[in-house]
Protein backbone atom coordinates (compact mmCIF):
# COMPACT_ATOMS: atom_id res chain seq x y z
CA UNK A 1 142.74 -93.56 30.06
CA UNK A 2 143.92 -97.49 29.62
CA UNK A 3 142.79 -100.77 29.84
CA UNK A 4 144.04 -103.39 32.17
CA UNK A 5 143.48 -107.04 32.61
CA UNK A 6 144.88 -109.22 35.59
CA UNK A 7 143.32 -112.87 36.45
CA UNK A 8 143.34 -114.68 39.80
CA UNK A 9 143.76 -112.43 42.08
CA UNK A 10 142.89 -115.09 45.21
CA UNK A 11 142.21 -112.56 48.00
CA UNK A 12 141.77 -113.70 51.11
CA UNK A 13 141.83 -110.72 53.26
CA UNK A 14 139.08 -112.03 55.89
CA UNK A 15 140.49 -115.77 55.64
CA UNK A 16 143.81 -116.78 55.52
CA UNK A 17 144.53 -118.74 52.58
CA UNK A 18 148.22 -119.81 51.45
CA UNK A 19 148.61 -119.41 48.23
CA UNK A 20 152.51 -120.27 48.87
CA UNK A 21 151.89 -124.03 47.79
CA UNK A 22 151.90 -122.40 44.08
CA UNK A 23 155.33 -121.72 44.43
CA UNK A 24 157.89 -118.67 46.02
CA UNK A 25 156.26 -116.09 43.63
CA UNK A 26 153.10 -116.51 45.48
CA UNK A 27 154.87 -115.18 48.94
CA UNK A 28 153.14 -111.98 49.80
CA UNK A 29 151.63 -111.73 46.62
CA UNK A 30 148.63 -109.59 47.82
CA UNK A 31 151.04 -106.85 49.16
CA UNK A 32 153.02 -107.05 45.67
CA UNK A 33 149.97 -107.19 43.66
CA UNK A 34 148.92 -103.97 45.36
CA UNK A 35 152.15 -102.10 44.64
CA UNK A 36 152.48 -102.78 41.09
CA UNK A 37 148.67 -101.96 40.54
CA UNK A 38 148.86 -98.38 42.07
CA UNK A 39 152.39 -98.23 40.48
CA UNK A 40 150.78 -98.44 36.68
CA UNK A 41 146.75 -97.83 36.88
CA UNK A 42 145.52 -94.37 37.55
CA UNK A 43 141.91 -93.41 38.94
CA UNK A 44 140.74 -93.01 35.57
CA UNK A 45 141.93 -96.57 34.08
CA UNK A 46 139.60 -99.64 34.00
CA UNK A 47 141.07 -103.30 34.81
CA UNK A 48 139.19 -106.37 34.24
CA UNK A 49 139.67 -109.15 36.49
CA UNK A 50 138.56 -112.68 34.70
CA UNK A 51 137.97 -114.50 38.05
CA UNK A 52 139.06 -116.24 41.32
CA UNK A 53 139.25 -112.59 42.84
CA UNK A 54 138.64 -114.08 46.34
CA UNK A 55 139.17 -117.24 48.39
CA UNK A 56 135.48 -116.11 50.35
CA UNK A 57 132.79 -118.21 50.84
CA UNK A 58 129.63 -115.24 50.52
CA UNK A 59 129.42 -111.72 49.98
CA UNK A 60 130.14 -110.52 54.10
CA UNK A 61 133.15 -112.62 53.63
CA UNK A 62 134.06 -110.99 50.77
CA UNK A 63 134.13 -107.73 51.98
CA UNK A 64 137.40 -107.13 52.92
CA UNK A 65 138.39 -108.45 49.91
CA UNK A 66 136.08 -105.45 47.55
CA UNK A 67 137.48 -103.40 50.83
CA UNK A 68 140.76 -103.78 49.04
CA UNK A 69 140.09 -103.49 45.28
CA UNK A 70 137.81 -100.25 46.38
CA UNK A 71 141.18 -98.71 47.68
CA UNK A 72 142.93 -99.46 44.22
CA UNK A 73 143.09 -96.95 41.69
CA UNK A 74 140.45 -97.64 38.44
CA UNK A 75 137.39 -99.08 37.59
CA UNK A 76 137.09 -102.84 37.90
CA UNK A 77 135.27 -104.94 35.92
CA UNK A 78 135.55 -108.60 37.47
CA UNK A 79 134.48 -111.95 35.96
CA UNK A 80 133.53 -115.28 37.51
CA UNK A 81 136.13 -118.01 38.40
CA UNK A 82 136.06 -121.47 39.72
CA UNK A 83 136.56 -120.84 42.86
CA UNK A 84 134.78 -117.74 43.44
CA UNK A 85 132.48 -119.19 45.83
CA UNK A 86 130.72 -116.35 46.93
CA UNK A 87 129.17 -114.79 43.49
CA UNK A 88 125.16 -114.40 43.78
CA UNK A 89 123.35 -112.73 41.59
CA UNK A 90 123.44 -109.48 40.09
CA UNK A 91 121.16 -107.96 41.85
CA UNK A 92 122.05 -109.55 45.41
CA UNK A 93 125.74 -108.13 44.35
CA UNK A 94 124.67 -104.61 43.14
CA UNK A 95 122.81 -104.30 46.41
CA UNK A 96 126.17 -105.23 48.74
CA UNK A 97 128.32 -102.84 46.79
CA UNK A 98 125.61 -100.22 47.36
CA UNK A 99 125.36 -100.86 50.97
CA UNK A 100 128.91 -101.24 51.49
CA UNK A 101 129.72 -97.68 49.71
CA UNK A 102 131.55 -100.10 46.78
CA UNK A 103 131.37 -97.54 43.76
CA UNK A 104 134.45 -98.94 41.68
CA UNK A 105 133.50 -102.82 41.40
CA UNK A 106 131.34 -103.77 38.24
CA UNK A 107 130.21 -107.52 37.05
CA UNK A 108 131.27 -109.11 33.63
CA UNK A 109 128.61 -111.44 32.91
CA UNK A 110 125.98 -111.62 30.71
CA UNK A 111 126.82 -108.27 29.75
CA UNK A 112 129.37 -106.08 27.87
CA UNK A 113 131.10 -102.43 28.50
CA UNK A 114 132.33 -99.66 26.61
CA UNK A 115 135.86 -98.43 27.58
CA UNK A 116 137.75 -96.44 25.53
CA UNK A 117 138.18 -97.86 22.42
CA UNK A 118 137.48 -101.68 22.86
CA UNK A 119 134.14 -103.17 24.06
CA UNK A 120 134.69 -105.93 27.01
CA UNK A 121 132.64 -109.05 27.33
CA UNK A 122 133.52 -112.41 28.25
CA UNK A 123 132.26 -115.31 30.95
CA UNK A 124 133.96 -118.09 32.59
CA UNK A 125 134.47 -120.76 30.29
CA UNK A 126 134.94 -124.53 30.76
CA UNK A 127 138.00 -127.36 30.74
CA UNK A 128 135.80 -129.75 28.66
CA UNK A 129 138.09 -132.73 29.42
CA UNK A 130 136.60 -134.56 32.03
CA UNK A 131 140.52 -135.89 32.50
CA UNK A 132 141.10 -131.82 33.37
CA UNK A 133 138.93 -131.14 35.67
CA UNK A 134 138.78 -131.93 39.41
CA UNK A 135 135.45 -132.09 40.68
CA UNK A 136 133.76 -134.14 43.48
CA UNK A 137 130.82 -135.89 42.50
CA UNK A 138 129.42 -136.94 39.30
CA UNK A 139 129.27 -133.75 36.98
CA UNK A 140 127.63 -133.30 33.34
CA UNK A 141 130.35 -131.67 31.68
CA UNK A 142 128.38 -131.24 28.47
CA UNK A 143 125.62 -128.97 30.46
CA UNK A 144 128.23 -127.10 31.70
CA UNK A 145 129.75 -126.51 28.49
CA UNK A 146 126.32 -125.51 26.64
CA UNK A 147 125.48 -123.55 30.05
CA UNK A 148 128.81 -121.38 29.36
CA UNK A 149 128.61 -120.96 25.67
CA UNK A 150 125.31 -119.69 25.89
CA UNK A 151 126.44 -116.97 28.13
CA UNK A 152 129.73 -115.89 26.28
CA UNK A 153 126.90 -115.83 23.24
CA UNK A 154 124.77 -113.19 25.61
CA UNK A 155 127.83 -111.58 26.26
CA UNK A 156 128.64 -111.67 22.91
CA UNK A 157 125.34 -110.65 22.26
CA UNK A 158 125.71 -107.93 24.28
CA UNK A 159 128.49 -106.28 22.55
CA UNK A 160 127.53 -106.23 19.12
CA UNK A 161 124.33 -104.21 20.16
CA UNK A 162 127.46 -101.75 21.57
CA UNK A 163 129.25 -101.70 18.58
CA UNK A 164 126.35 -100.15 16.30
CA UNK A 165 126.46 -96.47 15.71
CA UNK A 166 129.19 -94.16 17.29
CA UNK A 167 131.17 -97.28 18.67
CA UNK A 168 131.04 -99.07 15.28
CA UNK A 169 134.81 -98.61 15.03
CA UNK A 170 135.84 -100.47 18.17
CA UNK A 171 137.56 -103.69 18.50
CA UNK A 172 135.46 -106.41 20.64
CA UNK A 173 137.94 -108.14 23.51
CA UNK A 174 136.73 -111.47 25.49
CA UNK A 175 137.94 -112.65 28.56
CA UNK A 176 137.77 -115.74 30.13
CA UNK A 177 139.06 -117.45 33.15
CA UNK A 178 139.30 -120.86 31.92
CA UNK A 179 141.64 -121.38 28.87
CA UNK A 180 139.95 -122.03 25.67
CA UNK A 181 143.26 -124.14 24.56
CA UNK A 182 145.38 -125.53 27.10
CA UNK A 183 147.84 -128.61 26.96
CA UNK A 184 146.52 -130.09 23.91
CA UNK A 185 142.86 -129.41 25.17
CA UNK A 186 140.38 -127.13 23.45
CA UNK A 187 137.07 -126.40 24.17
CA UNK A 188 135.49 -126.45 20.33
CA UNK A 189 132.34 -124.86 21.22
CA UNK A 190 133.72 -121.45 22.51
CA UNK A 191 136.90 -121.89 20.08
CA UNK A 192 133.93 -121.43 16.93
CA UNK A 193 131.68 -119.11 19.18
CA UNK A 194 134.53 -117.08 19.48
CA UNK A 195 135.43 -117.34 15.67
CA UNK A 196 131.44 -116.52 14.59
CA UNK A 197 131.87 -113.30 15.92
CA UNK A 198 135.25 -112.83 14.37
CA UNK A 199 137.28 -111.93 17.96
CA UNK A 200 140.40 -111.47 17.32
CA UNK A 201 141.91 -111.08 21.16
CA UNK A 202 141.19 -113.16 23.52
CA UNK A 203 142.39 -113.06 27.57
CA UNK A 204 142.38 -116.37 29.82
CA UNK A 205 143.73 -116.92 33.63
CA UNK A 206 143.20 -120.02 35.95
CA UNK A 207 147.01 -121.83 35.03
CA UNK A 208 149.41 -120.86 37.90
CA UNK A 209 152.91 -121.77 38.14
CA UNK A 210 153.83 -122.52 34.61
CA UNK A 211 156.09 -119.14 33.77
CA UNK A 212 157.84 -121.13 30.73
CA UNK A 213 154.59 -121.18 28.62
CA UNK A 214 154.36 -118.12 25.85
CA UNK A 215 152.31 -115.10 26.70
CA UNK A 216 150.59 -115.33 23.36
CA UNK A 217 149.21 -118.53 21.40
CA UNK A 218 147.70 -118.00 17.78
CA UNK A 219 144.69 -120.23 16.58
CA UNK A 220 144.07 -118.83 13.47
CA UNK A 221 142.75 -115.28 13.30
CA UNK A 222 142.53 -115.56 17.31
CA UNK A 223 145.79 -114.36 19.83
CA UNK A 224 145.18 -116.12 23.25
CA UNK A 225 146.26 -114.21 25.76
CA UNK A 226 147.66 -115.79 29.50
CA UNK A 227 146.69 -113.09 32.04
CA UNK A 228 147.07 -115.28 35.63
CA UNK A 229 148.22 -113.01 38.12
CA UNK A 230 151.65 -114.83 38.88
CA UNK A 231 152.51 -115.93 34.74
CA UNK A 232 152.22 -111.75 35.26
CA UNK A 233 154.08 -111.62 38.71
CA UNK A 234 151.48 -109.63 39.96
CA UNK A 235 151.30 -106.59 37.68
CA UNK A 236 148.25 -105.77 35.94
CA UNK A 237 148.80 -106.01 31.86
CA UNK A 238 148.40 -103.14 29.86
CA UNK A 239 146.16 -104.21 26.86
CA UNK A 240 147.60 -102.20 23.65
């Protein structure tokens, strides 16, 4: 069995949304993205998804979308994004999947899995630059900031209490959607959350068209990984 990540998937299977603005690689990108993903992940593989999984607005709008990662081989375990609008909470979400015969489709938040030989955990992280972000309204980025540390920290949290006993040997991965360090930005706060725990992989989405930048970045002991579903053209990544 392997692990697979893959950000920003931006379904929009009940709603038409162009993702084509992003540039050519984006044309029929959810028929490519399905190809490569049976292509490479079997039924018994596991692929997190770090957020923006689908343009919908609620859960009944979503449907269509979890329709479509249901059909895909492995276990999924998705994250939150920016833009996915239609995230309740975990109950309200374990309830549709139940009613909606949605067996395959697991939540990474507050929480942390076992699979294989790594433990998963992650949230979705922040652009603490105010000059970064684009928001309508006034917004308190340093809420949001503490808001999302202190759930990487559950998550965090979370998969310590995993790693004791017979998983004491495996390797603790986050993912996020937001980059931790982008374009001479860095969120401190998850940068030395991140480093408390000693992580030494970490997986980030959210930047589309910019296939120039490197794969990896180091920051010390830390490799940050870009996982956006075009930098990958649409083919889940094998984690090693």
């Amino acid at each position: 069995m392997s692990l697979f990540v893959i950000a920003d998937l931006h379904l929009s299977c009940a709603s038409d949304h162009p993702m084509d603005i992003f540039g050519a690689r984006w044309c029929g990108y959810t028929e490519k993205l399905c190809k490569n993903w049976r292509a490479i992940v079997k039924e018994n593989d596991s692929v997190v998804v770090p957020g923006d999984v689908s343009w919908a607005m609620n859960l009944a709008e979503a449907k269509a979308d979890f329709s479509l990662l249901e059909s895909l081989p492995g276990q999924k375990y998705l994250g939150k994004g920016n833009h996915d609008f239609w995230w309740e909470t975990a109950a309200k979400m374990g309830r549709f999947f139940d009613e909606n015969d949605i067996s395959s489709l697991h939540l990474l938040y507050n929480n942390a899995y076992v699979i294989e030989n790594y433990i998963i955990c992650g949230t979705r992280g922040w652009f603490a630059e105010e000059g970064q972000q684009q928001t309508v309204g006034e917004v308190d980025y340093a809420k949001i900031v503490n808001r999302e540390v202190l759930r990487l920290k559950l998550s965090l949290d979370a998969a310590v209490a995993l790693r004791r006993g017979e998983h004491a040997d495996k390797e603790i991965l986050v993912f996020l959607h937001f980059p931790p360090v982008w374009n001479g930005f860095e969120c401190g706060e998850i940068l030395e959350l991140l480093k408390s725990y000693g992580i030494r992989r970490c997986y980030h989405g959210h930047i589309h068209g910019v296939y120039t930048a490197p794969a990896t970045r180091q920051i010390g002991n830390l490799t940050l990984t870009m996982i956006s579903s075009d930098f990958l053209d649409f083919s889940p990544l094998r984690i090693l």
